[in-house]
C-alpha atoms as a PDB file:
ATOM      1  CA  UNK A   1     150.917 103.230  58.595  1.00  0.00           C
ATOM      2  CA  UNK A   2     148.039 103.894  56.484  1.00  0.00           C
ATOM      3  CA  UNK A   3     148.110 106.203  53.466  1.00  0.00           C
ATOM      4  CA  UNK A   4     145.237 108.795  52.760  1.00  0.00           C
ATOM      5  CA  UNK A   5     145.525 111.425  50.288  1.00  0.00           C
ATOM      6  CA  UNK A   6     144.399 115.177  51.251  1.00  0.00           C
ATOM      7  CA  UNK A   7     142.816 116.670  48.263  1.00  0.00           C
ATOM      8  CA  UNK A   8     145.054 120.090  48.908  1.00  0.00           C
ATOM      9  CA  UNK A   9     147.960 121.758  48.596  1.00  0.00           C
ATOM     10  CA  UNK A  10     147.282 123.877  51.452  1.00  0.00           C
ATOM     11  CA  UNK A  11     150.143 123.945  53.958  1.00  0.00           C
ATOM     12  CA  UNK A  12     148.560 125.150  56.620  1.00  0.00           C
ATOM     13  CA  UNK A  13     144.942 123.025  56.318  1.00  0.00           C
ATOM     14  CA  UNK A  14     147.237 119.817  55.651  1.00  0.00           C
ATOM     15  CA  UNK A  15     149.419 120.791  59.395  1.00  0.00           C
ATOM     16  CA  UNK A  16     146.130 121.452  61.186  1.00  0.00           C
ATOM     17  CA  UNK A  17     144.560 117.793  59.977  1.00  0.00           C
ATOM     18  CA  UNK A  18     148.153 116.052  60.379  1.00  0.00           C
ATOM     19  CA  UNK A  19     148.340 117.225  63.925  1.00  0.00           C
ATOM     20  CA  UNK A  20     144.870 115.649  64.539  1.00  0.00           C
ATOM     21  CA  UNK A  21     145.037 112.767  62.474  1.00  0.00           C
ATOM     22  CA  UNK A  22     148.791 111.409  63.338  1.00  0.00           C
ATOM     23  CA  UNK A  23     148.300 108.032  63.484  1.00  0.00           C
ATOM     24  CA  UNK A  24     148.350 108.055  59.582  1.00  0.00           C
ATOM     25  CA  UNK A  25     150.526 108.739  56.840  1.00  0.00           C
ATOM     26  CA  UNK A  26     148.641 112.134  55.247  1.00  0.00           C
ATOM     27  CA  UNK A  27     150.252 112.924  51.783  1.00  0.00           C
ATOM     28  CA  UNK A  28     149.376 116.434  49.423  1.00  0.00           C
ATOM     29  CA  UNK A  29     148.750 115.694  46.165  1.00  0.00           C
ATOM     30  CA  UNK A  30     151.777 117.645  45.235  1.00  0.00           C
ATOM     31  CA  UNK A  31     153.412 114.790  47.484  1.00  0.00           C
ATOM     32  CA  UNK A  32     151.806 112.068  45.201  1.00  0.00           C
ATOM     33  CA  UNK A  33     152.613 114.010  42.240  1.00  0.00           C
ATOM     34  CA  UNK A  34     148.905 114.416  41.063  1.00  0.00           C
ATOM     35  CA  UNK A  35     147.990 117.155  39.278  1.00  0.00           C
ATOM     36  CA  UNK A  36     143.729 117.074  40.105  1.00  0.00           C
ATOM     37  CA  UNK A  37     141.879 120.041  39.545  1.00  0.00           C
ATOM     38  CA  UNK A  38     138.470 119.452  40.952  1.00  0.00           C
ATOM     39  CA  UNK A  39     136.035 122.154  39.740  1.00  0.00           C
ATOM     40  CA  UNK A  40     133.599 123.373  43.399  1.00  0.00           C
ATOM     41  CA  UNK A  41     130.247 124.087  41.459  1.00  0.00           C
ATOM     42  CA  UNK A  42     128.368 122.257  44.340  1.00  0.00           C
ATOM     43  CA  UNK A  43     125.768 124.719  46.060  1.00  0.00           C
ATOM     44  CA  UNK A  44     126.999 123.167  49.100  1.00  0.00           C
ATOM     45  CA  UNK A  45     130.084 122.210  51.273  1.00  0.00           C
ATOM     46  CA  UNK A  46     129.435 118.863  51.597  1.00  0.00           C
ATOM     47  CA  UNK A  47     128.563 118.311  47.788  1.00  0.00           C
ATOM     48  CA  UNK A  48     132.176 120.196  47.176  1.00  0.00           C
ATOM     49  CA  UNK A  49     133.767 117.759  49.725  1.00  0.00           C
ATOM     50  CA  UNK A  50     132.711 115.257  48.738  1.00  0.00           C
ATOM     51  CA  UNK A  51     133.210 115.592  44.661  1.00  0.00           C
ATOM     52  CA  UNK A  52     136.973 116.396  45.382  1.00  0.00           C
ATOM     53  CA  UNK A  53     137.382 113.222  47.239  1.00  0.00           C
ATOM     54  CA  UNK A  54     135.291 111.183  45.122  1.00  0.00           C
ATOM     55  CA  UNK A  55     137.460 112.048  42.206  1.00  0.00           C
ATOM     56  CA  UNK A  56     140.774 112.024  44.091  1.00  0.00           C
ATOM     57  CA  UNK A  57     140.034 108.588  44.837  1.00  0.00           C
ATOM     58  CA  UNK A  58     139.628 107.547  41.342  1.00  0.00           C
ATOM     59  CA  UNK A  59     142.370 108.792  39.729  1.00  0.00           C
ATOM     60  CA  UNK A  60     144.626 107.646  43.126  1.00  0.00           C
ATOM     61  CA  UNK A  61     143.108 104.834  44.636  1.00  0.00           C
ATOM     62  CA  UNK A  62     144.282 105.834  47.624  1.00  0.00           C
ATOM     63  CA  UNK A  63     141.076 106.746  50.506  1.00  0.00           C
ATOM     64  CA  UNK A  64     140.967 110.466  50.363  1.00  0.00           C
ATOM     65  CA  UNK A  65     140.400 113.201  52.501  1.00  0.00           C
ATOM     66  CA  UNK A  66     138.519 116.406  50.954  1.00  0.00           C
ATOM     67  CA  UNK A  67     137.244 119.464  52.542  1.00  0.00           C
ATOM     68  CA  UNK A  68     135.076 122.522  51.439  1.00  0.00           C
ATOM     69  CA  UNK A  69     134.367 125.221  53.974  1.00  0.00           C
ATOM     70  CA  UNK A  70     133.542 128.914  54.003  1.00  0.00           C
ATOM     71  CA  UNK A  71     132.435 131.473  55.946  1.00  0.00           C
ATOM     72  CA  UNK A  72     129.006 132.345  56.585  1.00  0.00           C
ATOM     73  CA  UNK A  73     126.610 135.567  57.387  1.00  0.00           C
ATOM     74  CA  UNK A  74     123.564 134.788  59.449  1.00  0.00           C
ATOM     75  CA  UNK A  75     122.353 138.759  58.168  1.00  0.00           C
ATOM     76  CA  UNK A  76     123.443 138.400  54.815  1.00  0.00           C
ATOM     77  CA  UNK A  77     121.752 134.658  54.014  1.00  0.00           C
ATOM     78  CA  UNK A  78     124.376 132.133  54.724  1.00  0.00           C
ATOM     79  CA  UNK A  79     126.567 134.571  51.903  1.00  0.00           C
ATOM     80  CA  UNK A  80     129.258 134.121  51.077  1.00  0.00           C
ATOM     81  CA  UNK A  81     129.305 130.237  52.042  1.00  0.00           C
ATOM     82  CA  UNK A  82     130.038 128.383  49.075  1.00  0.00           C
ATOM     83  CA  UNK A  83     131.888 131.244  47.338  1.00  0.00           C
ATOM     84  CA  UNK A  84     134.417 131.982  50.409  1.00  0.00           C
ATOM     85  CA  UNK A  85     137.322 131.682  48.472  1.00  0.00           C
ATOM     86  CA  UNK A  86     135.883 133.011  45.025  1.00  0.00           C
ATOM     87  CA  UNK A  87     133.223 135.429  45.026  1.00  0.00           C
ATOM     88  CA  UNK A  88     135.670 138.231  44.284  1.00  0.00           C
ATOM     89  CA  UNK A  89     136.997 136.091  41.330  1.00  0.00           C
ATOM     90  CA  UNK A  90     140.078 134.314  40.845  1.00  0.00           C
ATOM     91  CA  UNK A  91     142.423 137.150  40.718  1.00  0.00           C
ATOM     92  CA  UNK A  92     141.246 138.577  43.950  1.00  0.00           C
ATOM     93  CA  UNK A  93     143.682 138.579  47.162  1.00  0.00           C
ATOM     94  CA  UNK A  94     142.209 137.149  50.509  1.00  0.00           C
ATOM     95  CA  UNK A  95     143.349 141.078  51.601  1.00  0.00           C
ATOM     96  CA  UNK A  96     140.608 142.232  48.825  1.00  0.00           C
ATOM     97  CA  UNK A  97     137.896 139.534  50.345  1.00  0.00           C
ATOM     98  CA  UNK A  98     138.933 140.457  53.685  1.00  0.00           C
ATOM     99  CA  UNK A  99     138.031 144.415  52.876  1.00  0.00           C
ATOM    100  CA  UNK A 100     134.973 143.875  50.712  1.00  0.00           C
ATOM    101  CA  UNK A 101     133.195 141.938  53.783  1.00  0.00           C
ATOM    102  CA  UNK A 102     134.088 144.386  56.164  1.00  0.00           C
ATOM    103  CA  UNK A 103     132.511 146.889  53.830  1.00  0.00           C
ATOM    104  CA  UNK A 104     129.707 145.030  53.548  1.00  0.00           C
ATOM    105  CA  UNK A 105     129.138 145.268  57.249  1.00  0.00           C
ATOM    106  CA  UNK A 106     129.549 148.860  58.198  1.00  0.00           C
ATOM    107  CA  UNK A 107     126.696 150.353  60.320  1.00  0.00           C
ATOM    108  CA  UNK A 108     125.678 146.315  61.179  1.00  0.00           C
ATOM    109  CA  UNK A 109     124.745 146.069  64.544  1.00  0.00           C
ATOM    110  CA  UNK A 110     126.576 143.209  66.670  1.00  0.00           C
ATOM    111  CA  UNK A 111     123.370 140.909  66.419  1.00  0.00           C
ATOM    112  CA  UNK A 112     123.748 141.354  62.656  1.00  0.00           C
ATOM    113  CA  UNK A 113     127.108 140.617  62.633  1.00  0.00           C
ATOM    114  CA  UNK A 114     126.861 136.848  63.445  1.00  0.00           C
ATOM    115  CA  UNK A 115     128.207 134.584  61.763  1.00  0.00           C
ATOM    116  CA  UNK A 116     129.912 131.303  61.277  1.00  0.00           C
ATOM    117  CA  UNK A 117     132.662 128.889  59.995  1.00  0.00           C
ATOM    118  CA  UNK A 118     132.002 125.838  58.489  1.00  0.00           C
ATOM    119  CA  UNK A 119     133.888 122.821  57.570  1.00  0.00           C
ATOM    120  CA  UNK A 120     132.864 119.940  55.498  1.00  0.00           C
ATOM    121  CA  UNK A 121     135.470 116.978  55.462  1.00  0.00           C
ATOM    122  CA  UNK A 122     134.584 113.879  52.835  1.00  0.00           C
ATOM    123  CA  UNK A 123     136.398 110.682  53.243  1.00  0.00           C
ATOM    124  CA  UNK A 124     135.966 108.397  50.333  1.00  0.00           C
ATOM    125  CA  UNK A 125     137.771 104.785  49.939  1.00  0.00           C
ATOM    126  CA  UNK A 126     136.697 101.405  48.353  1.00  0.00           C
ATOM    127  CA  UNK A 127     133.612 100.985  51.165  1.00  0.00           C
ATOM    128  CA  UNK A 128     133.176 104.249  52.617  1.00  0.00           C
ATOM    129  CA  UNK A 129     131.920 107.666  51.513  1.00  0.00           C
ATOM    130  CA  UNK A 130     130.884 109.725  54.768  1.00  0.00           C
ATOM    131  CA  UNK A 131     131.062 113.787  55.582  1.00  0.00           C
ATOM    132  CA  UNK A 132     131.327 115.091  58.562  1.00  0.00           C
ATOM    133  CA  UNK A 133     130.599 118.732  59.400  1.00  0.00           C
ATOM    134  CA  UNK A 134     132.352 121.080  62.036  1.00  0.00           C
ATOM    135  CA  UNK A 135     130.279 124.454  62.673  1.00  0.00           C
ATOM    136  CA  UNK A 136     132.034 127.582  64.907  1.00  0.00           C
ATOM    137  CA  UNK A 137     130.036 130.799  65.560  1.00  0.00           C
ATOM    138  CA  UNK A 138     130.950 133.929  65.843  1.00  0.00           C
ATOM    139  CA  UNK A 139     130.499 137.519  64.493  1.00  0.00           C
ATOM    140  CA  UNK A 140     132.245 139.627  61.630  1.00  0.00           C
ATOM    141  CA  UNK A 141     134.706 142.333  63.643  1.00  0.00           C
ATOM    142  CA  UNK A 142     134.643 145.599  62.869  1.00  0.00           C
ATOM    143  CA  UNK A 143     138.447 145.965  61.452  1.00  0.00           C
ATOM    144  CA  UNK A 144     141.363 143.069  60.722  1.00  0.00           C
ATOM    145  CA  UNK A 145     142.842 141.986  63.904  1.00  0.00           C
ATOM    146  CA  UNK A 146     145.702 139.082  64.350  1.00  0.00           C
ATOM    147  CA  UNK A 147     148.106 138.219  61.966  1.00  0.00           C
ATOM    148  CA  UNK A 148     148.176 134.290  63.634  1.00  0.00           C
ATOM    149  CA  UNK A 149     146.224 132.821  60.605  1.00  0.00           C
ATOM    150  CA  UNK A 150     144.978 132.428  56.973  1.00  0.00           C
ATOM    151  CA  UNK A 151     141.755 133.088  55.055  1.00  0.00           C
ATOM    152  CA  UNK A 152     139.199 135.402  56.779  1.00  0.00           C
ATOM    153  CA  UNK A 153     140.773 134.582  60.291  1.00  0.00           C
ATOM    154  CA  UNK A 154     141.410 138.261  61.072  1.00  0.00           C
ATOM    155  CA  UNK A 155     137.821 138.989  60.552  1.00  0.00           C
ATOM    156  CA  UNK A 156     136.051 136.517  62.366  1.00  0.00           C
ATOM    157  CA  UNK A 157     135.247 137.332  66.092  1.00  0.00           C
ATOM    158  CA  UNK A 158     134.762 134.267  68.602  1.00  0.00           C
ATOM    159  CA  UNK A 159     132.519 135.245  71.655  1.00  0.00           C
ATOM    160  CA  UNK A 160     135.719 136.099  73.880  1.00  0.00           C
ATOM    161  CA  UNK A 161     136.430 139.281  71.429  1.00  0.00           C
ATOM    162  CA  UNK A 162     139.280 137.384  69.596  1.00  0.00           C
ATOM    163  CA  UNK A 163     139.481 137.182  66.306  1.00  0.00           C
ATOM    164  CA  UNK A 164     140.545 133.836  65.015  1.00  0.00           C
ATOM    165  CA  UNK A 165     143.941 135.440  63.963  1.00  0.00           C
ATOM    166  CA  UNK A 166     144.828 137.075  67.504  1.00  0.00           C
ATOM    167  CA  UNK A 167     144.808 133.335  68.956  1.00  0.00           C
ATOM    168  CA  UNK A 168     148.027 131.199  68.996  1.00  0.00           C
ATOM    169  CA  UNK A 169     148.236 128.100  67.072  1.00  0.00           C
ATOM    170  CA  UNK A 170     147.476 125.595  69.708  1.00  0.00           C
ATOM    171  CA  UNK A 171     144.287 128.039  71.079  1.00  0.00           C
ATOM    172  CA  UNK A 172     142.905 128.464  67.132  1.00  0.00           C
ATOM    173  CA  UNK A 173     142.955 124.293  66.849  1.00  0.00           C
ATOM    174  CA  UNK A 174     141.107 123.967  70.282  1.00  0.00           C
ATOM    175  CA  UNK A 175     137.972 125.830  68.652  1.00  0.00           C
ATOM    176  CA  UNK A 176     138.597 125.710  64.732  1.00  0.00           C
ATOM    177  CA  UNK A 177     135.622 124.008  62.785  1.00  0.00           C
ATOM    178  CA  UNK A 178     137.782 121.835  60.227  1.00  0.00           C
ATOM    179  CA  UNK A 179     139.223 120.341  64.213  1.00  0.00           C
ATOM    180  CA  UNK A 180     135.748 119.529  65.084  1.00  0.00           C
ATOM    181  CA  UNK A 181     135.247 117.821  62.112  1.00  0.00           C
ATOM    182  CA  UNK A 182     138.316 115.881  61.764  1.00  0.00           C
ATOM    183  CA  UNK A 183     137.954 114.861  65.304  1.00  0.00           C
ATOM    184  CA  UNK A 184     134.324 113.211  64.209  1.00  0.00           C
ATOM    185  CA  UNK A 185     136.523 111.784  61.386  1.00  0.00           C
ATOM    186  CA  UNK A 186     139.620 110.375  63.423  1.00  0.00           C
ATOM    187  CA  UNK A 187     136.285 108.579  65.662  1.00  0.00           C
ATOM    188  CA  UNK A 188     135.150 107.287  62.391  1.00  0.00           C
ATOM    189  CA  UNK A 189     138.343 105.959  61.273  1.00  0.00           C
ATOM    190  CA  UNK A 190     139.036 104.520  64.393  1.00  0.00           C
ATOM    191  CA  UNK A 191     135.649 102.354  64.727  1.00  0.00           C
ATOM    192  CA  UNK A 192     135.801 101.360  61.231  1.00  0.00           C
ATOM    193  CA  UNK A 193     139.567 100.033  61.880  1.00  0.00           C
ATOM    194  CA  UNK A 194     139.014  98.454  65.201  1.00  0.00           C
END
């Protein structure tokens, strides 16, 4: 079976791509025993996806998969995008995130509330470097709903009024934008294997 490395230690993110891509042997890097730190000063996903598994790779040489993705606020620019998981700083909870968008939003209308999820995944070995993108919409709710999730799940609203936290496990991969994208990838890896 083959080996690829998945530049996180992410439980959850490395379940949802191991249930997609099973027909390969997915390792963490705390599974490899690499200690990378990647720095994500990329403006975009892709550029962050892609730098992770470019120098995962190097260090490993073992094809890597690396992701960046974020949340995004048609109203507010495309903010916080890039800066998802940081623009609080580093000692800020996902709760304190979580809050400060919803704050953010008060008195939006629902049209200003749309937004969406996107996931960049890289895939870098000795002949390929490709990223593929996966894109949900939605809209920012109005309070935290679910506790079936991670990240800003509980605040993002899919057009059936759930938020990406009230869904179960197997309804949340059916529609979440890092499946889209590994789906595109699995396709990829299975045309340039065949």
């Amino acid at each position: 079976m083959k080996k690829i490395v998945v530049a996180t230690n992410n439980k959850g993110k490395l379940k949802e791509i191991k249930e997609i891509l099973n027909g390969y042997e997915l390792l963490s890097l705390e599974e490899i025993g690499a200690n990378i730190k990647v720095e994500e000063d990329e403006k975009i996903f892709k550029g962050n996806a892609l730098k992770k598994a470019k120098e995962v790779f190097k260090v490993t040489n073992i094809p890597c998969i690396a992701d960046d993705s974020g949340l995004c606020i048609d109203v507010l620019n495309g903010w916080p995008g890039v800066e998802t998981a940081r623009f609080l700083g580093k000692e800020a909870s996902q709760e304190d995130r979580n809050r400060y968008i919803l704050e953010k939003m008060i008195g939006k209308t629902e049209e200003e509330r749309k937004a969406k999820v996107v996931c960049d995944i890289a895939y870098v070995d000795s002949g390929n470097e490709i990223v593929v993108e996966g894109i949900i919409k939605g809209r920012i709710s109005e309070a935290e709903r679910g506790n079936n999730g991670f990240g800003f799940d509980s605040i993002f609203e899919l057009d059936n009024g759930k938020t990406l936290a009230e869904l179960s496990e197997e309804e949340k991969n059916e529609v979440s934008s890092r499946r889209i994208a590994i789906e595109k990838l699995k396709k990829f890896l299975e045309d340039k294997n065949s």
